[in-house]
Protein backbone atom coordinates (compact mmCIF):
# COMPACT_ATOMS: atom_id res chain seq x y z
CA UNK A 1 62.23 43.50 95.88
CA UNK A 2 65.80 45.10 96.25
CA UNK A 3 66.75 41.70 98.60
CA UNK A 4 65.20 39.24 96.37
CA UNK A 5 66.72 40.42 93.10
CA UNK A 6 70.44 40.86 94.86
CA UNK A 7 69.25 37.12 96.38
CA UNK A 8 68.56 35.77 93.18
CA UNK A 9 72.14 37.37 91.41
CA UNK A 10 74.44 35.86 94.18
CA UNK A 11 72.21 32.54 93.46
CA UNK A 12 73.01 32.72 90.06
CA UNK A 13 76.45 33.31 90.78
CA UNK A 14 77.49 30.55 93.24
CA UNK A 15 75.80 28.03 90.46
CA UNK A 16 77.68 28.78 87.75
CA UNK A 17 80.89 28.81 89.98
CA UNK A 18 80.02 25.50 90.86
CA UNK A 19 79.07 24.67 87.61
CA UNK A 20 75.56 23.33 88.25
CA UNK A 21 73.41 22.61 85.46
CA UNK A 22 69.59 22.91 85.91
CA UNK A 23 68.87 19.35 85.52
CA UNK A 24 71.08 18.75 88.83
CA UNK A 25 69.30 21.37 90.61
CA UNK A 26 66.14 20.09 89.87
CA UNK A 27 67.19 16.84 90.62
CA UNK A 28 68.04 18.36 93.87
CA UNK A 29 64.95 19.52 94.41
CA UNK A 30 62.58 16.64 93.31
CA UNK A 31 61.82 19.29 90.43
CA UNK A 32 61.30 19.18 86.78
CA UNK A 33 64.08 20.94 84.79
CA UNK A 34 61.34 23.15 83.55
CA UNK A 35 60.16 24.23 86.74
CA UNK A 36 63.57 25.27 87.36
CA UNK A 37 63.83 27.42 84.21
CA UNK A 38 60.28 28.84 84.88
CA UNK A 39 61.34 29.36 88.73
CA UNK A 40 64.51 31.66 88.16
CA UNK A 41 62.69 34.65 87.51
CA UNK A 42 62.90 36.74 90.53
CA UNK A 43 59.33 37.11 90.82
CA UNK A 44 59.26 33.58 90.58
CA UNK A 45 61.08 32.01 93.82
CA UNK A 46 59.16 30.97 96.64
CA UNK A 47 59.92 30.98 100.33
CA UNK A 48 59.20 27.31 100.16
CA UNK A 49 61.72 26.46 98.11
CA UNK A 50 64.63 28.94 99.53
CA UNK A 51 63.74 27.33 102.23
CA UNK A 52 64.66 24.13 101.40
């Protein structure tokens, strides 16, 4: 849980450096924009898509 929370900060982190918006990374993704607000819990991410 440790890894995936400090995973999830440095995500968040590059983003907004880059300043990504969620309807580009779900565009990204061949996502909805609310499954990318729903998905950035930490509990939330999936292998499959940290895989991708």
């Amino acid at each position: 849980m440790v890894q995936t929370t400090a995973l999830i900060d440095t995500l968040k982190q590059a983003l907004k450096s880059h300043r990504l918006t969620y309807a580009q990374i779900a565009q990204k993704l061949d996502m909805s924009e609310a499954n990318i607000k729903m998905e950035r819990a930490p509990l939330a991410v999936r292998r499959t898509r940290l895989e991708k």
